[in-house]
PDB file of N, CA and C in Angstrom:
ATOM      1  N   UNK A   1     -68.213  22.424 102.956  1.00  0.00           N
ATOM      2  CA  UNK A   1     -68.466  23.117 101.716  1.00  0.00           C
ATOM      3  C   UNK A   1     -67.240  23.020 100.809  1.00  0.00           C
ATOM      4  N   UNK A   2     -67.919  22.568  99.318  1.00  0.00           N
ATOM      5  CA  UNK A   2     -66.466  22.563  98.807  1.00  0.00           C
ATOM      6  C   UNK A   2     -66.075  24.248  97.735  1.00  0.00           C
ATOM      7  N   UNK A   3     -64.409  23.836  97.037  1.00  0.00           N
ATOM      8  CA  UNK A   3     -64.181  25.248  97.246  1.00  0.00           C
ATOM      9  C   UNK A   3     -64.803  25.630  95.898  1.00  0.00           C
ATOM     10  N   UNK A   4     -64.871  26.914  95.713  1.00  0.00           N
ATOM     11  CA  UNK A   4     -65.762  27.787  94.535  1.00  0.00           C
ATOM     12  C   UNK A   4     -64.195  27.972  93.492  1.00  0.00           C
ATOM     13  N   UNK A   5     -64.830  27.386  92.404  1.00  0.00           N
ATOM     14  CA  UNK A   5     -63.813  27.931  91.187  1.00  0.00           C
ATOM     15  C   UNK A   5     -64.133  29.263  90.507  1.00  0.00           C
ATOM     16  N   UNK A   6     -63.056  29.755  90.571  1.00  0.00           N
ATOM     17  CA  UNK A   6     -63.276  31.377  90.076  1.00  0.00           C
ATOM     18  C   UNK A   6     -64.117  31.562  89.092  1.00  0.00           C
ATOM     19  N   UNK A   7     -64.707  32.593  89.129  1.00  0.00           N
ATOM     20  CA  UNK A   7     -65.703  32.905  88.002  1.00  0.00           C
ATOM     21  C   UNK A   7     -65.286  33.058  86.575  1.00  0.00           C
ATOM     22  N   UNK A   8     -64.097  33.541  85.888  1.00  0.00           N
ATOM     23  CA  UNK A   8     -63.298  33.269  85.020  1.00  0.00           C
ATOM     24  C   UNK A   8     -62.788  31.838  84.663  1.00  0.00           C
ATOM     25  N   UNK A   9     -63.088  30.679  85.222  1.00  0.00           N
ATOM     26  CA  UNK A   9     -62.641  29.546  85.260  1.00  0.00           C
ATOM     27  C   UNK A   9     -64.257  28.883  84.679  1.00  0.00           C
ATOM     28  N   UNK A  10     -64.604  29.560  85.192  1.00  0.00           N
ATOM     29  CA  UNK A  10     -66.221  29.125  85.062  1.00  0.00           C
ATOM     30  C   UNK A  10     -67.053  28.858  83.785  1.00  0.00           C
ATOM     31  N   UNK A  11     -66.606  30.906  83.926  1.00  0.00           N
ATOM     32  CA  UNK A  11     -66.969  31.244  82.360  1.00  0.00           C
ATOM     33  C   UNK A  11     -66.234  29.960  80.921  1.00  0.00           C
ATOM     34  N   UNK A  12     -64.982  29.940  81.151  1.00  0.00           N
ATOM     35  CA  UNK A  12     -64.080  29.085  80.674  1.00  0.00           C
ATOM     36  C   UNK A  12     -64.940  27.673  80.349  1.00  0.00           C
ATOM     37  N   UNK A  13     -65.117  26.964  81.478  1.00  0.00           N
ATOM     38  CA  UNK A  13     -65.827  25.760  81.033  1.00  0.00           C
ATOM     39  C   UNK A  13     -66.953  25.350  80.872  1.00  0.00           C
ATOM     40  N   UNK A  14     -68.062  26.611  81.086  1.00  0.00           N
ATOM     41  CA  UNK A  14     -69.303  26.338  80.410  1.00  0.00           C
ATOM     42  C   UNK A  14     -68.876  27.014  78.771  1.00  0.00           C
ATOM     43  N   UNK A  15     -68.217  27.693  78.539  1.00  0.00           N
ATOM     44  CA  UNK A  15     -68.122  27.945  77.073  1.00  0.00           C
ATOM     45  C   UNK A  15     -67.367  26.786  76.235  1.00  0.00           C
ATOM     46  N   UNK A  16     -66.594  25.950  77.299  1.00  0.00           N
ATOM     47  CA  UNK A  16     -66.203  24.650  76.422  1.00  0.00           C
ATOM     48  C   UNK A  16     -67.313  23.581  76.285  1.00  0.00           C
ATOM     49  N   UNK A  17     -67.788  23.539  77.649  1.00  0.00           N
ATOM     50  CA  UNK A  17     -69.166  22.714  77.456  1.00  0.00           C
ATOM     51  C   UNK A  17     -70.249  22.921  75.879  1.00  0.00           C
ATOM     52  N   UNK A  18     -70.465  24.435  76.332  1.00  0.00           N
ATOM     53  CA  UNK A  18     -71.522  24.567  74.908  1.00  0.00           C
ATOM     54  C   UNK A  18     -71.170  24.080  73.752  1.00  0.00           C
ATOM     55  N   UNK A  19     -69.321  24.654  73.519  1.00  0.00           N
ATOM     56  CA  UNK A  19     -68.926  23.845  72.437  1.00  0.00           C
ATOM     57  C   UNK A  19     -69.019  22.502  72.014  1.00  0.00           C
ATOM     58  N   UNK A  20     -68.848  21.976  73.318  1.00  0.00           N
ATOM     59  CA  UNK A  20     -68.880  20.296  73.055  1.00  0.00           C
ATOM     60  C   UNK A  20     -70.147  20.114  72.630  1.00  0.00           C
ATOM     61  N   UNK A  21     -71.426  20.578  73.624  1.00  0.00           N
ATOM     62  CA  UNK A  21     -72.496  20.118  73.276  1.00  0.00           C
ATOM     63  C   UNK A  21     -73.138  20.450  71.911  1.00  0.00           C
ATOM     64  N   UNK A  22     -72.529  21.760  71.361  1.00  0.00           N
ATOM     65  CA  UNK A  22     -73.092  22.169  69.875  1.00  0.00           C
ATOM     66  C   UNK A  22     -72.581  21.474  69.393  1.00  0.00           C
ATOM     67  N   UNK A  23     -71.428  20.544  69.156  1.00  0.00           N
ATOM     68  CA  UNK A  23     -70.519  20.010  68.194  1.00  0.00           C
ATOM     69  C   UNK A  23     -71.618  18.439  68.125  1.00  0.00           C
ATOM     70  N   UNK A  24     -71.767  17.860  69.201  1.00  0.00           N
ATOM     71  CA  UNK A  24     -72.688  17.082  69.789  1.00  0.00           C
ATOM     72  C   UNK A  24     -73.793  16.761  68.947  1.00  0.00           C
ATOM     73  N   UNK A  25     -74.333  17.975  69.001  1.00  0.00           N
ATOM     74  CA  UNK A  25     -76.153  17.831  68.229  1.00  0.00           C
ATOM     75  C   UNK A  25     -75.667  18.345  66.434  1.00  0.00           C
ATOM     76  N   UNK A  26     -74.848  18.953  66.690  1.00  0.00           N
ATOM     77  CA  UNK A  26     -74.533  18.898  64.860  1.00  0.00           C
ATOM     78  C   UNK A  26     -74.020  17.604  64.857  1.00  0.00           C
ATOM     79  N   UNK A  27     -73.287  16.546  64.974  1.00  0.00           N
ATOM     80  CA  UNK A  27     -73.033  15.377  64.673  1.00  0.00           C
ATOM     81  C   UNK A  27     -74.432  14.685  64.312  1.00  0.00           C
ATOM     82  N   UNK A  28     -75.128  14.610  65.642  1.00  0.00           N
ATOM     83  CA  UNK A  28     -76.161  13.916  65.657  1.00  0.00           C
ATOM     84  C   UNK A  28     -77.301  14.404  64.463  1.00  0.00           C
ATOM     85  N   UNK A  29     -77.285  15.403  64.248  1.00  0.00           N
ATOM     86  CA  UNK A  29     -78.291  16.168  63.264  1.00  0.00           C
ATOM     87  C   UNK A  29     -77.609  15.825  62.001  1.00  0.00           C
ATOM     88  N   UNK A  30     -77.037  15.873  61.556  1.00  0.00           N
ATOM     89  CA  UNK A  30     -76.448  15.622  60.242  1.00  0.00           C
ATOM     90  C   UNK A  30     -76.641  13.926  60.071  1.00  0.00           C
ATOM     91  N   UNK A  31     -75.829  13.345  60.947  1.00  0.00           N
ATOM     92  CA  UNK A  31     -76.630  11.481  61.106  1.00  0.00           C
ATOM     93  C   UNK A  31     -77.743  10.982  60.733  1.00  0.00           C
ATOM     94  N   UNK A  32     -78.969  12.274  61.437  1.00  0.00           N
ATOM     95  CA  UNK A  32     -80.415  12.113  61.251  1.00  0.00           C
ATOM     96  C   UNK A  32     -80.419  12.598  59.973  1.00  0.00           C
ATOM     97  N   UNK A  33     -80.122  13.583  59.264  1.00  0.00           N
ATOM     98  CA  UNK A  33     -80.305  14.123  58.216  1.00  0.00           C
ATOM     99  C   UNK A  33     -79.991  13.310  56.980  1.00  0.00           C
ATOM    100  N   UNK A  34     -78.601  12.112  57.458  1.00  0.00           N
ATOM    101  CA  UNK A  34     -78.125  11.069  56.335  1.00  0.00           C
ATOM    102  C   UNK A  34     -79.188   9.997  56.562  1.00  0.00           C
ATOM    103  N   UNK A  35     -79.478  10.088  57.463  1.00  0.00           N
ATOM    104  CA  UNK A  35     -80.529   8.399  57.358  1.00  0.00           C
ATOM    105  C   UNK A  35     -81.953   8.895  57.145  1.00  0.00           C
ATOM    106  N   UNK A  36     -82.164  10.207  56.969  1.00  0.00           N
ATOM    107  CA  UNK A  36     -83.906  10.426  56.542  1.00  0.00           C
ATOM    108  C   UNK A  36     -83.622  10.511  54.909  1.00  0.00           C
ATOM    109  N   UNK A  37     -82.309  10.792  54.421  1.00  0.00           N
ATOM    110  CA  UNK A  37     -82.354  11.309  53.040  1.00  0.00           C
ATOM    111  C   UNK A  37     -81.848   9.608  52.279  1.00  0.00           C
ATOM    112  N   UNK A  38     -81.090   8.642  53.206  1.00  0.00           N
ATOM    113  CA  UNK A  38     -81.006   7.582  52.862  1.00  0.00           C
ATOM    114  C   UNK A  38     -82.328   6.967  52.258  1.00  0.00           C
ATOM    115  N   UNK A  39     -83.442   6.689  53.903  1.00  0.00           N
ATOM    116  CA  UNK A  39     -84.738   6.286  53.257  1.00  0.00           C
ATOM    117  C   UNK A  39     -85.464   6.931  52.746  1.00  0.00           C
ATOM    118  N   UNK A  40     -85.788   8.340  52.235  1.00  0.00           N
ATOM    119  CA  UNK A  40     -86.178   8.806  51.069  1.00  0.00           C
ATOM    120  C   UNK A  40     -85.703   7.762  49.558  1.00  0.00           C
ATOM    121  N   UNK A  41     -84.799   7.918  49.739  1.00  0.00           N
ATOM    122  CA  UNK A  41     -84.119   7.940  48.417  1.00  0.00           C
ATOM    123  C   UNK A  41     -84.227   6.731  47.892  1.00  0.00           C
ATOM    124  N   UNK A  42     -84.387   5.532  48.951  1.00  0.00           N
ATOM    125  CA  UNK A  42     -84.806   3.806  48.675  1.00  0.00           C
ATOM    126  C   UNK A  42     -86.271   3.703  48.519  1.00  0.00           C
ATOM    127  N   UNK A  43     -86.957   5.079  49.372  1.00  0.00           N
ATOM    128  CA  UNK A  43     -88.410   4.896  48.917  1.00  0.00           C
ATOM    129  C   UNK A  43     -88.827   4.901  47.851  1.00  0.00           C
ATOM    130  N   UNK A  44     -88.049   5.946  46.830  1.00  0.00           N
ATOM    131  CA  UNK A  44     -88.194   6.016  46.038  1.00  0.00           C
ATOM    132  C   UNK A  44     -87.278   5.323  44.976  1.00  0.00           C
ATOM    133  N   UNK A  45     -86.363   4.452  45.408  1.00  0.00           N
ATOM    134  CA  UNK A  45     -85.876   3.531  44.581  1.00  0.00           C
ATOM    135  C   UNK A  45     -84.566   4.196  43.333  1.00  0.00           C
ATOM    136  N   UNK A  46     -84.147   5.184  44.540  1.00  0.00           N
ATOM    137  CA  UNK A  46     -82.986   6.022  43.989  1.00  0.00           C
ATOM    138  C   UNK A  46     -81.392   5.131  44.232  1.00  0.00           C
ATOM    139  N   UNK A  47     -81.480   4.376  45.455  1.00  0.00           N
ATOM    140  CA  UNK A  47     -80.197   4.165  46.134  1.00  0.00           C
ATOM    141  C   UNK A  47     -79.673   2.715  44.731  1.00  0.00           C
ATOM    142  N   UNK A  48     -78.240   2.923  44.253  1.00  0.00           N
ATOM    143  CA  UNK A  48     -77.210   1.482  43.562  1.00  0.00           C
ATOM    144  C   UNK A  48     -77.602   2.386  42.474  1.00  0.00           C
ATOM    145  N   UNK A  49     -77.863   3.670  42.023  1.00  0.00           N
ATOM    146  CA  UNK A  49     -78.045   4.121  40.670  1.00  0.00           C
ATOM    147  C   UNK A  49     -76.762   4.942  40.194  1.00  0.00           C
ATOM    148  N   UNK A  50     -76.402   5.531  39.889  1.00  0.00           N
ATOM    149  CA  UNK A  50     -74.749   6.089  39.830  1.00  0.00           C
ATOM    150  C   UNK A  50     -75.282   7.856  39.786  1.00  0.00           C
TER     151      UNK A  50
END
């Protein structure tokens, strides 16, 4: 059996985890959010206009 990391240690790196992983899906969501508003915007023949 291997050994148990303290529960304070624990707490510690699932709260860094979440961070990472929220930081994670906001990257990714904002990405999605630039490339749906990209092809909007060519659909409609917005994109090289100033």
């Amino acid at each position: 059996m291997g050994a148990q990391i303290p529960e304070p240690d624990q707490i510690k790196q699932f709260k860094e985890f979440l961070g990472t992983d929220n930081k994670l899906k906001e990257i990714c969501f904002l990405d999605c959010v630039k490339t749906q508003n990209e092809a909007l915007a060519a659909k409609a023949g917005l994109l090289g206009q100033p």
